[in-house]
Protein backbone atom coordinates (compact mmCIF):
# COMPACT_ATOMS: atom_id res chain seq x y z
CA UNK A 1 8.31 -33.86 17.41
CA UNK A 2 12.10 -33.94 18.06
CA UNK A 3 14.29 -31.02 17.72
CA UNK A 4 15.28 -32.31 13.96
CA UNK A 5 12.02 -32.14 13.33
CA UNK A 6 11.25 -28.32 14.47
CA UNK A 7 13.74 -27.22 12.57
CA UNK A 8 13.23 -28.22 9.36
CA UNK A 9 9.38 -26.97 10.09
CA UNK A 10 10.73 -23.48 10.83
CA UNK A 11 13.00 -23.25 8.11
CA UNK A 12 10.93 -25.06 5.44
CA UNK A 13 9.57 -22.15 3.93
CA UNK A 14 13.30 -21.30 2.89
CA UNK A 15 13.55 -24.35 0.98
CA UNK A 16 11.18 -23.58 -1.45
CA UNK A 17 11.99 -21.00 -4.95
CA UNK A 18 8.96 -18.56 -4.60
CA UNK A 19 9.63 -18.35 -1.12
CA UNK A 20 12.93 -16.67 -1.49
CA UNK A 21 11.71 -14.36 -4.66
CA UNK A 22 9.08 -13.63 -1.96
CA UNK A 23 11.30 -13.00 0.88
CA UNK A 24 13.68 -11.04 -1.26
CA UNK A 25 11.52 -8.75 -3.13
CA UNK A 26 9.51 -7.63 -0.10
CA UNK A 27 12.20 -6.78 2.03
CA UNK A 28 13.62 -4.78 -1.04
CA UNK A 29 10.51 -2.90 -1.56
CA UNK A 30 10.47 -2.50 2.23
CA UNK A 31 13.31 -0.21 2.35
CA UNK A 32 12.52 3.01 -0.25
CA UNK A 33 8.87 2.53 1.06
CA UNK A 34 9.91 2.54 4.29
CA UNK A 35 12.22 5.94 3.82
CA UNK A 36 10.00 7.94 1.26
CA UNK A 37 7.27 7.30 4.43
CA UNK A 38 9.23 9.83 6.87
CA UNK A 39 9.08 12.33 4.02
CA UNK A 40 5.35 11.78 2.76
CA UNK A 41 4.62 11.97 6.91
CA UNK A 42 6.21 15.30 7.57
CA UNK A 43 5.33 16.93 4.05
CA UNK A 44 1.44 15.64 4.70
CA UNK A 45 1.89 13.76 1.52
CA UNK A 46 -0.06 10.68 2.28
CA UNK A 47 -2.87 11.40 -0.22
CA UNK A 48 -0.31 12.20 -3.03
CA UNK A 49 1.39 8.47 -2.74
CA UNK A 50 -2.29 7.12 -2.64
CA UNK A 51 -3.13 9.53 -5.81
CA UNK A 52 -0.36 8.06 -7.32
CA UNK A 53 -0.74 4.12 -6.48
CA UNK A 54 -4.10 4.10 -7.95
CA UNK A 55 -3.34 6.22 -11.21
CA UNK A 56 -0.81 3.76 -12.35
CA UNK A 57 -3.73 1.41 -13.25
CA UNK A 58 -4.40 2.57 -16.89
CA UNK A 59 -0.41 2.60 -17.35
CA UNK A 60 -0.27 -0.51 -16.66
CA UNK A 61 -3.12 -1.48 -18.86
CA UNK A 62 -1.94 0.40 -22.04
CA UNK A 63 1.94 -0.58 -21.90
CA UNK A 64 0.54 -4.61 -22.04
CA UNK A 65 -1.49 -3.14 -25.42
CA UNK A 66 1.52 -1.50 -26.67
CA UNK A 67 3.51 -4.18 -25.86
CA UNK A 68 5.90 -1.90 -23.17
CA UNK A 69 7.08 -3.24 -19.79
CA UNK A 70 4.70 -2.59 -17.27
CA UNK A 71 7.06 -0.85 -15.04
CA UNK A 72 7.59 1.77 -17.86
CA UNK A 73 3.83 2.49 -18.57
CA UNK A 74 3.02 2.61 -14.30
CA UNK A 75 5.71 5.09 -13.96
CA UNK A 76 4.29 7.33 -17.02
CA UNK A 77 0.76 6.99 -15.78
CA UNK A 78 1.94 7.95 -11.83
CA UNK A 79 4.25 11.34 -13.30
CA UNK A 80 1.16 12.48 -15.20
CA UNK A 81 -1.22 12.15 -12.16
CA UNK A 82 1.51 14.31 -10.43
CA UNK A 83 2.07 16.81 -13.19
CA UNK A 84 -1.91 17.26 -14.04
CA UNK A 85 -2.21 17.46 -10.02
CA UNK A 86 0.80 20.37 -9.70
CA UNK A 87 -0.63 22.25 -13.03
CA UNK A 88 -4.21 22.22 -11.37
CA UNK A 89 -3.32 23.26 -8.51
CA UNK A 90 -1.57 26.08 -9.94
CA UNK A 91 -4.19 27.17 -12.07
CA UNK A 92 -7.04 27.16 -9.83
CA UNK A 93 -8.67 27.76 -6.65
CA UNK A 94 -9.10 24.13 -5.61
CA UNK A 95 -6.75 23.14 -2.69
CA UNK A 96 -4.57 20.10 -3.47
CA UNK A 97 -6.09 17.43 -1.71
CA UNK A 98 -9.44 17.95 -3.62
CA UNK A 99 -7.03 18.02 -6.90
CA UNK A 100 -5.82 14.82 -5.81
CA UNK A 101 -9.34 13.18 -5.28
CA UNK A 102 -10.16 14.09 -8.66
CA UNK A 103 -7.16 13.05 -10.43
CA UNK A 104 -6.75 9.65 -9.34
CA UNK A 105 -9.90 8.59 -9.14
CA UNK A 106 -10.72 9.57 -12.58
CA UNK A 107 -7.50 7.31 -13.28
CA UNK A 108 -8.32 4.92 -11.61
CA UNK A 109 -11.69 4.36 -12.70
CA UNK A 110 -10.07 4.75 -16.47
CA UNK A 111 -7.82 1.95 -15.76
CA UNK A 112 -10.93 -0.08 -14.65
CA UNK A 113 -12.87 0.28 -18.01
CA UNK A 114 -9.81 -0.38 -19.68
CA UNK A 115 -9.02 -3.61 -18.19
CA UNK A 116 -12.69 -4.41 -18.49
CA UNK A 117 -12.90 -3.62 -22.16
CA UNK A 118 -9.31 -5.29 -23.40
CA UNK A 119 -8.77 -8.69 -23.34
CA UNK A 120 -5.07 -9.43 -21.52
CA UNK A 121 -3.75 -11.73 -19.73
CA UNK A 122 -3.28 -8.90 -16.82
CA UNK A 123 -5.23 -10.17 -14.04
CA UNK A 124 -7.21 -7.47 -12.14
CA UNK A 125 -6.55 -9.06 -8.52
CA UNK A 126 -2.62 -9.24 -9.02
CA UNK A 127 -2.86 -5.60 -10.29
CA UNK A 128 -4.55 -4.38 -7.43
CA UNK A 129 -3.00 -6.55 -4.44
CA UNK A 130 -0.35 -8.12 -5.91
CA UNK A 131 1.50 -11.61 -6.53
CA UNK A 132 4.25 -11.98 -4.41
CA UNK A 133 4.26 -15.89 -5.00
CA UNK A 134 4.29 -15.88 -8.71
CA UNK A 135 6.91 -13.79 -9.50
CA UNK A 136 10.33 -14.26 -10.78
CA UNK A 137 14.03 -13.75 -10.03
CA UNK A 138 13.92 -11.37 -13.14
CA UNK A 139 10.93 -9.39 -11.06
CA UNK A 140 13.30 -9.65 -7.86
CA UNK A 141 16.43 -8.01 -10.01
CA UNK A 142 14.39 -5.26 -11.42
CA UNK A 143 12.98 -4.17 -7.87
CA UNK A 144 16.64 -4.28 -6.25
CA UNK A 145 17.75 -1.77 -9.39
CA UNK A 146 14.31 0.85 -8.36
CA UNK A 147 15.42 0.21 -4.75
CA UNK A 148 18.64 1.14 -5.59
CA UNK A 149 18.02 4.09 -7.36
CA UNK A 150 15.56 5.55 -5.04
CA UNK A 151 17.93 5.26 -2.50
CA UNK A 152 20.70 6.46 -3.95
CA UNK A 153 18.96 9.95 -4.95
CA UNK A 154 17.76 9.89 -1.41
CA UNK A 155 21.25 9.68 0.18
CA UNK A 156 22.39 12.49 -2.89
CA UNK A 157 19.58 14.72 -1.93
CA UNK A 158 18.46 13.72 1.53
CA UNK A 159 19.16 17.11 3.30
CA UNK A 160 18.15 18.96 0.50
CA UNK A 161 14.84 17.50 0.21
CA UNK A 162 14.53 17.56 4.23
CA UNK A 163 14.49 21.40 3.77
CA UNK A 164 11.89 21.27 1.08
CA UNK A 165 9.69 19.10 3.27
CA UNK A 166 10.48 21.38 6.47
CA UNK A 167 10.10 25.04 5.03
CA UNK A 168 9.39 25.45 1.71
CA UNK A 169 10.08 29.36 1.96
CA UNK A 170 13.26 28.40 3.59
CA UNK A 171 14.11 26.47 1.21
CA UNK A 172 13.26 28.69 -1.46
CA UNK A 173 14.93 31.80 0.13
CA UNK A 174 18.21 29.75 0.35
CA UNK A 175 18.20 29.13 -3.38
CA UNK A 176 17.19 25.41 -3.47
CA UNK A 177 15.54 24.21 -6.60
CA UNK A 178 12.34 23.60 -5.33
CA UNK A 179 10.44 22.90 -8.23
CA UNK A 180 12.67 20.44 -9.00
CA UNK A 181 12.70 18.76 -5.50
CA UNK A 182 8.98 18.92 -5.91
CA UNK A 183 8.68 16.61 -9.09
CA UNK A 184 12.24 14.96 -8.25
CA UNK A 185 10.51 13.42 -4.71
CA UNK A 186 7.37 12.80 -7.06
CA UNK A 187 9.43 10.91 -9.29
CA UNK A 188 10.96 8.74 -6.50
CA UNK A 189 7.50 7.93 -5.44
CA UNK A 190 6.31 6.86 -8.29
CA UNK A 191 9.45 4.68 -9.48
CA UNK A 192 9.00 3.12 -5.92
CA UNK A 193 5.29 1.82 -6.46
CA UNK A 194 6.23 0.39 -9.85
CA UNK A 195 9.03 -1.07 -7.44
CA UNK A 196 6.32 -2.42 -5.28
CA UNK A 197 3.51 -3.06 -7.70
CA UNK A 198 4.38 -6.23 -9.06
CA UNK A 199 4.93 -7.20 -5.09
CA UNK A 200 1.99 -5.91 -2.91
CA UNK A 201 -0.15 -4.48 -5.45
CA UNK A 202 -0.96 -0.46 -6.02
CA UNK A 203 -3.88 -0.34 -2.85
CA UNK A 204 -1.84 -2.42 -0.54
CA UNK A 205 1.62 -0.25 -1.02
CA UNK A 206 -0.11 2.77 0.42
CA UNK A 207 0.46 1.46 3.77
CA UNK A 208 4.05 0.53 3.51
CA UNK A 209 4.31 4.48 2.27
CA UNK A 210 2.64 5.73 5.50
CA UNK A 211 2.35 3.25 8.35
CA UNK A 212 6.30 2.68 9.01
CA UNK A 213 6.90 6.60 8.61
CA UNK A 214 3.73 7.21 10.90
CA UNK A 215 4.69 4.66 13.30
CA UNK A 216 8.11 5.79 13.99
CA UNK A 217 7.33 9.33 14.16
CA UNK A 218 5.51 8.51 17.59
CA UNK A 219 8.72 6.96 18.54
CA UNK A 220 11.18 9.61 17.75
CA UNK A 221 11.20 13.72 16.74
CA UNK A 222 14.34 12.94 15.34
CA UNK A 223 14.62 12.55 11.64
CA UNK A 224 17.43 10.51 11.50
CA UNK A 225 15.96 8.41 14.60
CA UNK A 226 12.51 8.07 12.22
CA UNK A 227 14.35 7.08 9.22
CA UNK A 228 16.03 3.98 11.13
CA UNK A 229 12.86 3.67 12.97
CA UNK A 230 10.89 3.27 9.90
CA UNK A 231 12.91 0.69 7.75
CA UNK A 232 13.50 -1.23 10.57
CA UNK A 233 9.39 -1.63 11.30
CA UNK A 234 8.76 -2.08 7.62
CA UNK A 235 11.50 -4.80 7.30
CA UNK A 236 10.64 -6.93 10.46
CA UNK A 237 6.73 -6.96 9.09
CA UNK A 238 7.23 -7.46 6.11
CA UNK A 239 9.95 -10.73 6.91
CA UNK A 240 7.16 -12.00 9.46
CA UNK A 241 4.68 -11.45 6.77
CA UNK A 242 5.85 -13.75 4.00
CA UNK A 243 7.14 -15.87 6.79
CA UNK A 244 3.84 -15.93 8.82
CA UNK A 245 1.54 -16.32 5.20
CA UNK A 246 3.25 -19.48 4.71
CA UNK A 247 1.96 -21.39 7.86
CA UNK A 248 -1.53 -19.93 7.89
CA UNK A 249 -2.47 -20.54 4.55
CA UNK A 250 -2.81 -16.35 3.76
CA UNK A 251 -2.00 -13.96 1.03
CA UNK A 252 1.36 -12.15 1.99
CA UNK A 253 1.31 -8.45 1.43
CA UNK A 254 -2.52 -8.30 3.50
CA UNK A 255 -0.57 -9.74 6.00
CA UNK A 256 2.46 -7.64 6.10
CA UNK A 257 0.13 -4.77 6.10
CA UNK A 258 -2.08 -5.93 9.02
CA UNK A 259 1.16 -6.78 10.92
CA UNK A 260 2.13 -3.08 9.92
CA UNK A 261 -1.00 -1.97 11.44
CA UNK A 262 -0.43 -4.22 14.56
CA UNK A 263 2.57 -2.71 15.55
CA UNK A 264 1.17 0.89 14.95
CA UNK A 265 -1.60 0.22 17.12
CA UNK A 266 0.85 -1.59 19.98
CA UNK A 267 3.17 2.13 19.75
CA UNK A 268 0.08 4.44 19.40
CA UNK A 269 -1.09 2.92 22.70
CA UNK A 270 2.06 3.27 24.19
CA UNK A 271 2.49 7.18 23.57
CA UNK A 272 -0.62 7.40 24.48
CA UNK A 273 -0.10 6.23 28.07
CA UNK A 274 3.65 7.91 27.95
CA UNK A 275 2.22 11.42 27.21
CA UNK A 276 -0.39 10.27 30.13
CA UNK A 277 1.70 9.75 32.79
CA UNK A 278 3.64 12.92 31.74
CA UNK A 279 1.03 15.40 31.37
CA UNK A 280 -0.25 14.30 34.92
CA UNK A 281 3.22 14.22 36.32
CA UNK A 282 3.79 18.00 34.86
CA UNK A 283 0.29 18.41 36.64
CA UNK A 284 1.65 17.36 39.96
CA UNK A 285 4.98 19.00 39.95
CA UNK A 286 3.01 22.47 39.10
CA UNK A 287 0.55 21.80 42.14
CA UNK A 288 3.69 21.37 44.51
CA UNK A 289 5.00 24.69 43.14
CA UNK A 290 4.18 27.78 45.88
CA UNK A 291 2.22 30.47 43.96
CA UNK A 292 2.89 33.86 44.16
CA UNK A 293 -0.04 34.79 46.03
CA UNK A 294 0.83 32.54 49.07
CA UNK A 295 2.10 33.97 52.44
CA UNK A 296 5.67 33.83 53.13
């Protein structure tokens, strides 16, 4: 093959329509995922945007029977799993995380009998891992307006709802709204799965909501640093992803995900070996130290 020829067999997957919708939706979805992660990460919310992924199922399920978008009946089903997760915890013993367990997979499993029980032309699969290949520019234009809401509220409120995620109490004592940062980040995650649903499917978004932020926090302590860290990790994979599916004959978003776990894996092992080296260089310099007890 000439060099004619390489090119047009790299850049082939451009020429086709549901390439592009492909390319362009994930790398829109990439970017709220990718900053709501280094939130969920430091707040220890990575159950709650799991919780919230799978309750959207029965949403989904009852807007088609209504006759409502989709988008509108995910995002209903995903602020009640919130709301009957905050008003449990509140009114019992039960620690969150247990809450959470309960809620969403009692959702979940809701959503299952519903879509076994009600003939649609919803199919279960694309539901629950997506269709990135069959959707349309009109699926593209509604996940650029989520993406740029989300975002928008984030820049608005970012340093407000970095002190909620920080301190609570501090926020609290310096008269921040936290009940309403509370639901308002709940919100934002669940308006950014509906983003993502349509894309990579409610099981398969949980790791863009946690692998980019967990991957760049072992790369940085610095918020700003993790941010930037994150979006730029969640956008490479998930180019390479839709890019990469196309030549091996794969699904996209499995692959953008195991590409997501590559590269977590690749800096895990890395500050592993960096905190090595410096724990047993900290070891050394303290053995050439002269203790106290020694002669003069």
């Amino acid at each position: 093959m000439n060099a004619t020829d390489w090119l047009h067999l790299l850049l082939e997957p451009f020429t086709y329509t549901f390439m592009q919708q492909a390319f362009y939706i994930v790398l829109l979805v990439a970017v709220p995922t990718a900053v709501l992660s280094c939130f969920l990460v430091l707040k220890g919310w990575s159950l709650m945007g799991d919780a919230i992924s799978h309750s959207v199922l029965p949403g989904v399920v009852i807007a088609y029977v209504v006759g409502f978008p989709y988008a509108i009946g995910a995002f209903a089903a995903g602020m009640l799993c919130a709301l009957s997760t905050g008003f449990l915890k509140e009114n019992s013993r039960l620690k969150e995380d247990t809450i959470m367990g309960v809620v969403f997979s009692s959702m979940f499993a809701l959503g299952l009998v519903l879509m076994t029980k009600i003939e649609s032309a919803v199919h279960l699969d694309h539901v629950l891992f997506g269709d990135v290949l069959g959707l349309s520019w009109r699926d593209v234009a509604e996940a650029g307006a989520i993406t740029l809401l989300v975002v928008t509220a984030l820049i608005l409120k970012g340093r407000d709802l970095l002190a909620f995620v920080f301190d609570h109490q501090h926020a609290k004592a310096i008269g921040l709204p936290v009940v309403m940062l509370h639901y308002g980040l709940l919100s934002l995650l669940s308006l950014t799965i509906v983003g993502a649903l349509k894309a990579v499917g409610m099981i398969l978004v949980i790791a863009m909501l946690i692998t980019p932020g967990a991957t760049a926090h072992l790369l940085t302590e610095k918020f700003q640093s993790m941010v930037i860290a994150s979006v730029s990790i969640s956008l490479s994979t998930s180019f390479a992803g839709v890019y990469l599916s196309f030549y091996i004959d794969s699904a996209p978003a499995p692959t953008i995900v195991v590409l997501m776990t590559v590269v977590f894996i690749v800096v895990f092992i890395r500050h592993s070996i960096k905190a090595k080296r410096a724990s047993a260089a900290l070891l050394r310099s303290e053995s050439r130290m002269p203790s106290l007890f020694d002669s003069q």
